[in-house]
C-alpha atoms as a PDB file:
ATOM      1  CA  UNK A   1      27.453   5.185  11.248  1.00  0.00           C
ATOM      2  CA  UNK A   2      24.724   6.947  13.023  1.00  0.00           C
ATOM      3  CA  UNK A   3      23.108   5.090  16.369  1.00  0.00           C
ATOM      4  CA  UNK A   4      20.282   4.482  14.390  1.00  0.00           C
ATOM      5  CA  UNK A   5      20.797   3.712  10.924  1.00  0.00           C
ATOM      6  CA  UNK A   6      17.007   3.021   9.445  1.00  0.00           C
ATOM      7  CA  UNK A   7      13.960   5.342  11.185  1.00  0.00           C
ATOM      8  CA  UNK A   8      10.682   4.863  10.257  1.00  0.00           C
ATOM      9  CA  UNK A   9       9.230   8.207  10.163  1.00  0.00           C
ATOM     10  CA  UNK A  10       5.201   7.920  10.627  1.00  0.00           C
ATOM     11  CA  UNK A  11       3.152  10.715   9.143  1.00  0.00           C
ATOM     12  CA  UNK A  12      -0.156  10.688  11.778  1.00  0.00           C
ATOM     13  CA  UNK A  13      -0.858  15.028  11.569  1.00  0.00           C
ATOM     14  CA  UNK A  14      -3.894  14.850   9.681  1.00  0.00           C
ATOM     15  CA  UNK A  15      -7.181  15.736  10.625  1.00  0.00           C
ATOM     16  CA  UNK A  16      -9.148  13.032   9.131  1.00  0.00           C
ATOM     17  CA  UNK A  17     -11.532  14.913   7.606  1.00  0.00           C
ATOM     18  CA  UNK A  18     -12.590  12.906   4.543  1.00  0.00           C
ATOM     19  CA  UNK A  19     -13.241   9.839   6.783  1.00  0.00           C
ATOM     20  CA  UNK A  20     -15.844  11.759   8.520  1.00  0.00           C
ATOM     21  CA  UNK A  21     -16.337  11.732  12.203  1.00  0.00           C
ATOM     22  CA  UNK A  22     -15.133  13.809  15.069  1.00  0.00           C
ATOM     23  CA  UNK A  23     -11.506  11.503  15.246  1.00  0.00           C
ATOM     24  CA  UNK A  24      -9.189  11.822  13.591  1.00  0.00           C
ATOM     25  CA  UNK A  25      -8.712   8.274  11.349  1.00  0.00           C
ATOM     26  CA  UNK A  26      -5.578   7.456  12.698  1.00  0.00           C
ATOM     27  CA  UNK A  27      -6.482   6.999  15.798  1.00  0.00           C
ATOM     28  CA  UNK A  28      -9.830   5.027  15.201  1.00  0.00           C
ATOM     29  CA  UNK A  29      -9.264   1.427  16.587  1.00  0.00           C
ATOM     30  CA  UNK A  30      -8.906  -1.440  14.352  1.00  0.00           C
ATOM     31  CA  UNK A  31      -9.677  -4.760  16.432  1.00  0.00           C
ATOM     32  CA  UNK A  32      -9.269  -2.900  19.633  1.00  0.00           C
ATOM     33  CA  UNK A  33      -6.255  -1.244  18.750  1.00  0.00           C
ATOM     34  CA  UNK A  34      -5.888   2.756  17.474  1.00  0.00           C
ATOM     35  CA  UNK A  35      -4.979   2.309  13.723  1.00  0.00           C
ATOM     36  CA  UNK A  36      -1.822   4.754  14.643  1.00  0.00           C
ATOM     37  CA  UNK A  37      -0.397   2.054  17.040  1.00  0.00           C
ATOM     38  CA  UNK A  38      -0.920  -0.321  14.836  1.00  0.00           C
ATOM     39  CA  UNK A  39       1.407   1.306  12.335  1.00  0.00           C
ATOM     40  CA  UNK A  40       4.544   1.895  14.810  1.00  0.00           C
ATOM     41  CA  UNK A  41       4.064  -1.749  15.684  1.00  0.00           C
ATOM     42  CA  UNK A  42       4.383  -2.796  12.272  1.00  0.00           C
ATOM     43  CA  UNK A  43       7.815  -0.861  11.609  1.00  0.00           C
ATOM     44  CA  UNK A  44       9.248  -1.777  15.612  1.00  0.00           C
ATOM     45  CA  UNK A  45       8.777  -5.445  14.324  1.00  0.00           C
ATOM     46  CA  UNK A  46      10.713  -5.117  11.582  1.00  0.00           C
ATOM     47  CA  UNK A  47      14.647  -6.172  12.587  1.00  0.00           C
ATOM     48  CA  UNK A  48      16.048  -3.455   9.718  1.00  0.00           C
ATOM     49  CA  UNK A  49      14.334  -0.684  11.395  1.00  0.00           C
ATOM     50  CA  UNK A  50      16.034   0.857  14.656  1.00  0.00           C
ATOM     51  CA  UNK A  51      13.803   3.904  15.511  1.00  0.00           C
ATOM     52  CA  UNK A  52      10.232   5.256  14.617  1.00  0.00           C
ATOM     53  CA  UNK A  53       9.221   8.791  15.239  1.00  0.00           C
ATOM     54  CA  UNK A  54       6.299  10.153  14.842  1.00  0.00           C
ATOM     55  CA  UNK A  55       4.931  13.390  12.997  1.00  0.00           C
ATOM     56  CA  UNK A  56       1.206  14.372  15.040  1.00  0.00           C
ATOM     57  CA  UNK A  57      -1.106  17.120  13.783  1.00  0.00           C
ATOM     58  CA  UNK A  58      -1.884  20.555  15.947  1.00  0.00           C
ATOM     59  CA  UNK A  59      -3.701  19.779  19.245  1.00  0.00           C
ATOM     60  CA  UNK A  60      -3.270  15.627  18.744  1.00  0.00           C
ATOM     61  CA  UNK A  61      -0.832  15.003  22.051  1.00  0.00           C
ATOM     62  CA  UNK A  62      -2.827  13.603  24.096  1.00  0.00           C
ATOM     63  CA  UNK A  63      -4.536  11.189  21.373  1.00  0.00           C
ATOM     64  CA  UNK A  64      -0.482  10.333  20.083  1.00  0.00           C
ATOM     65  CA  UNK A  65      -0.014   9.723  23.704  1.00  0.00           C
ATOM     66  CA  UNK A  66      -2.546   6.899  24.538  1.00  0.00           C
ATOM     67  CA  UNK A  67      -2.028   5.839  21.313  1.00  0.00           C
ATOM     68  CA  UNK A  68       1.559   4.702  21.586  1.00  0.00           C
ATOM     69  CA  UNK A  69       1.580   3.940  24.968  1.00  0.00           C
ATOM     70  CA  UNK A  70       4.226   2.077  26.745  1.00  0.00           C
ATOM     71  CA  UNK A  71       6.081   1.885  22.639  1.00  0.00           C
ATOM     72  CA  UNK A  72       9.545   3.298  22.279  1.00  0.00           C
ATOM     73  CA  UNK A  73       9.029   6.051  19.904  1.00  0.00           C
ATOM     74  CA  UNK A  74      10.535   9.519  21.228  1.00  0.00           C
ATOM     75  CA  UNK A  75       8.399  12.495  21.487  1.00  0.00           C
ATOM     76  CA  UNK A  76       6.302  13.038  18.968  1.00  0.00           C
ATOM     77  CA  UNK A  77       7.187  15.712  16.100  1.00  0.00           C
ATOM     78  CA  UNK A  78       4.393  18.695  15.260  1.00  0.00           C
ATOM     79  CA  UNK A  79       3.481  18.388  11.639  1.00  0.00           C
ATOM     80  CA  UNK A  80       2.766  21.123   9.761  1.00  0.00           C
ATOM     81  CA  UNK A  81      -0.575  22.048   7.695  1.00  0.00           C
ATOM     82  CA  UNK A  82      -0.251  19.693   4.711  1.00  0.00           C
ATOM     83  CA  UNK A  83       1.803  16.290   4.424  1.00  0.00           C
ATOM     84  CA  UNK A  84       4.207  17.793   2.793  1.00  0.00           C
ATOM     85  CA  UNK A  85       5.057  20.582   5.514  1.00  0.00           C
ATOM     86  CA  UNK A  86       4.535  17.734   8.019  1.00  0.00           C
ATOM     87  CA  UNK A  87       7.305  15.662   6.241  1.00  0.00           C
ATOM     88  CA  UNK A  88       9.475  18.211   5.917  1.00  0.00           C
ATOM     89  CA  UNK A  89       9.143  18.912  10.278  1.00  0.00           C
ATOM     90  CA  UNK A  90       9.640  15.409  10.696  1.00  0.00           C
ATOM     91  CA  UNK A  91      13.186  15.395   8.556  1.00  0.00           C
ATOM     92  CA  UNK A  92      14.380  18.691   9.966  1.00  0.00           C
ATOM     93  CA  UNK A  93      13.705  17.356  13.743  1.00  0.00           C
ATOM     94  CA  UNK A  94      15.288  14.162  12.557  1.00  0.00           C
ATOM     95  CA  UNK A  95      18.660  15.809  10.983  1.00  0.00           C
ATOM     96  CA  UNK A  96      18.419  17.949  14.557  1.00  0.00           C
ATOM     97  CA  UNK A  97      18.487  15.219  16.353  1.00  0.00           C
ATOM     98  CA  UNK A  98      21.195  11.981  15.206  1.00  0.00           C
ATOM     99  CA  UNK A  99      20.452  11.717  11.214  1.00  0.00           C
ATOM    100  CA  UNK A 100      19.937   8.169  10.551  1.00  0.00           C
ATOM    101  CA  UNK A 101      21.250   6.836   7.525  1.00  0.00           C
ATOM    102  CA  UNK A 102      18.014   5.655   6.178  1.00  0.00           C
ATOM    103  CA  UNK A 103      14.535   7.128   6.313  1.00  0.00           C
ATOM    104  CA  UNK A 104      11.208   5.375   5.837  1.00  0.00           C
ATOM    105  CA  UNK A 105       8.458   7.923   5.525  1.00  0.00           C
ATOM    106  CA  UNK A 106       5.014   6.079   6.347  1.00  0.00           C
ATOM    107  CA  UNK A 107       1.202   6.868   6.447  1.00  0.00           C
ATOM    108  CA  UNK A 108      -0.542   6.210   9.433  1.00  0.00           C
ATOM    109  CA  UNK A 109      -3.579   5.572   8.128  1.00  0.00           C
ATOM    110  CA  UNK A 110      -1.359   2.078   6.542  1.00  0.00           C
ATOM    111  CA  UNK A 111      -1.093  -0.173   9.447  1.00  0.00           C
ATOM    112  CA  UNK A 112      -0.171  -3.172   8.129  1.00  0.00           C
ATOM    113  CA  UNK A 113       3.057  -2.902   6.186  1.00  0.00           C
ATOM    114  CA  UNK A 114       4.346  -6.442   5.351  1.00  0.00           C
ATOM    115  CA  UNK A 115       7.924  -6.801   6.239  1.00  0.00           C
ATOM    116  CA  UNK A 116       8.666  -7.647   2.573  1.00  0.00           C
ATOM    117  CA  UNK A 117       7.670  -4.495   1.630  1.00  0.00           C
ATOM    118  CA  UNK A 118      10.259  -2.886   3.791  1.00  0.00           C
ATOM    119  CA  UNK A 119      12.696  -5.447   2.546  1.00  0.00           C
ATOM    120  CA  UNK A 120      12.374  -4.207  -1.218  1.00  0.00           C
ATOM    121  CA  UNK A 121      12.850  -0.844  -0.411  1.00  0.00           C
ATOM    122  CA  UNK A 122      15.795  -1.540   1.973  1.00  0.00           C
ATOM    123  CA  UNK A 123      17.297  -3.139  -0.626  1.00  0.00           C
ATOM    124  CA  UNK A 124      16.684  -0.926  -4.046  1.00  0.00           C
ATOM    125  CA  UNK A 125      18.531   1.974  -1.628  1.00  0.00           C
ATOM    126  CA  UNK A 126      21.466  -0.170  -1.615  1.00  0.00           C
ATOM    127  CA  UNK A 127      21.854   0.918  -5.731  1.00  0.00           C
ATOM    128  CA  UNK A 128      19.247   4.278  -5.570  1.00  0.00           C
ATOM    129  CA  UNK A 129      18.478   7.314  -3.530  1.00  0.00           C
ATOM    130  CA  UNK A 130      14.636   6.481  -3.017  1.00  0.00           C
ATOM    131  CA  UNK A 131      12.454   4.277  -3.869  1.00  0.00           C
ATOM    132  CA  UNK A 132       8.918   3.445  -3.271  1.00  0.00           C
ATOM    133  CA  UNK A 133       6.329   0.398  -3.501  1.00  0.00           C
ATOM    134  CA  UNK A 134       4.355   1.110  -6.469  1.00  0.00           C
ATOM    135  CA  UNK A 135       1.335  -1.272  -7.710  1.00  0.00           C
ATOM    136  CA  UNK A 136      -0.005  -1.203 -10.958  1.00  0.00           C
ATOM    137  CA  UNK A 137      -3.359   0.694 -11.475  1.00  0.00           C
ATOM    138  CA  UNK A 138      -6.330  -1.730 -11.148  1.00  0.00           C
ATOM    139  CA  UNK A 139      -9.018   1.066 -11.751  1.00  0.00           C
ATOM    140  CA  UNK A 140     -10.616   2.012 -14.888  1.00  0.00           C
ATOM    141  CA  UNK A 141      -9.175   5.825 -15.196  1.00  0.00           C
ATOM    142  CA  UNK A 142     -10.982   8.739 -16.992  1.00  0.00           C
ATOM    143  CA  UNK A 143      -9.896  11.894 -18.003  1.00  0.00           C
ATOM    144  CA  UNK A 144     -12.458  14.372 -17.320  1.00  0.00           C
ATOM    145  CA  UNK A 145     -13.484  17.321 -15.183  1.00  0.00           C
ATOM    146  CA  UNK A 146     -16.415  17.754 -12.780  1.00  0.00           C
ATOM    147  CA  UNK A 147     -19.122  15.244 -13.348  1.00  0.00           C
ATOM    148  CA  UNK A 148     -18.412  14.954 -16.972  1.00  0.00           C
ATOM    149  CA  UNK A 149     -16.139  12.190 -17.866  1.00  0.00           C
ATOM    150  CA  UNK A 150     -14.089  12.191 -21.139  1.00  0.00           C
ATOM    151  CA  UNK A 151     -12.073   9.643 -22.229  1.00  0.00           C
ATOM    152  CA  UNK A 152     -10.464   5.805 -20.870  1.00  0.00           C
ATOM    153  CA  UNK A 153      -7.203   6.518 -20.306  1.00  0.00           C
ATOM    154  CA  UNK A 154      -4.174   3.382 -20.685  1.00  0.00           C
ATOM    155  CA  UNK A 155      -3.881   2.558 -17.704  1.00  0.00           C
ATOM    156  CA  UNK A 156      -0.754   0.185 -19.146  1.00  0.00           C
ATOM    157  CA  UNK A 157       2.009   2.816 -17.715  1.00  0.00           C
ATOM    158  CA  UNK A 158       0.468   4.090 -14.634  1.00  0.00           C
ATOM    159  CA  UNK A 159       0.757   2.942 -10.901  1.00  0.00           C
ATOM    160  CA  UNK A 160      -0.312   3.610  -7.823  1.00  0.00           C
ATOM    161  CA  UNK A 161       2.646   4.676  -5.285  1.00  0.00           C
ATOM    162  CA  UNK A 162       2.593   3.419  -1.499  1.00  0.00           C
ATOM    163  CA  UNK A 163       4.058   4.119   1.466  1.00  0.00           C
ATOM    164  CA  UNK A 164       7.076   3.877   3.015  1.00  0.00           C
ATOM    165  CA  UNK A 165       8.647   5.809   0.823  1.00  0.00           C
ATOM    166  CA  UNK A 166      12.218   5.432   1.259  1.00  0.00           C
END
């Protein structure tokens, strides 16, 4: 078995552009704390999880740097231009590197992950290949396009995935 058997992968490359503002969201403090560290601190607390790396957008080092100060997370991985490019660079440097067994891929912009969360998932890969947290869809949901809205669609099937997504 690989030295580290569950890493929590932390996807922090975006630019934060929807949020507004000239920083990026993930590392906006929460309570005096950036919302990125908050994030690694919430997978290092969790006694399942061995390693977190981190994926960091273009021109973000410094930022990633103060952010996880004095936390054991390895140099930080460059993301690529979407989420899905900067997954992918974040599970290429991790097979590089020592593949762990397990990979939980997390937003940064999530910082509080109950540890229950990451027990469920833990445990569905003991009889799957992935699985994620899911929650039922709250919100009324309309088919339509633009500002014209068509039809209420049943809502009774759909959910809402979360991360980690293991």
């Amino acid at each position: 078995m690989p030295k580290w058997s569950v890493t929590a992968l932390i996807v922090a490359a975006g630019s934060g552009e929807r949020a507004g503002g000239e920083l990026p969201k993930q590392y906006r403090p929460i309570a005096g704390k950036p919302i990125l560290r908050r994030a690694i601190e919430a997978m290092m607390r969790h006694p399942r999880v061995n390693q977190v790396r981190v994926v960091i957008g273009e021109g973000q080092q410094a930022l990633f740097e103060e952010a996880a100060n004095g936390l054991e997370v390895g140099a930080a991985i460059m993301g690529g231009a979407t989420r899905q490019k900067s997954v992918r660079r974040g599970l290429e440097a991790l097979a590089a590197e020592e593949p762990p067994k397990l990979v939980l891929i997390h937003d940064a912009a999530r910082p509080f992950c109950p540890p229950d969360v990451i027990d469920r998932l833990l445990k569905a890969l003991q009889t799957n290949s992935g699985a994620v947290p899911a929650l039922p869809a709250a919100d009324t949901l309309m088919r339509g396009k633009g500002r014209h809205l068509g039809e209420t669609m049943d809502r009774t099937h759909l959910n809402g995935v979360q991360t980690p997504q293991a």
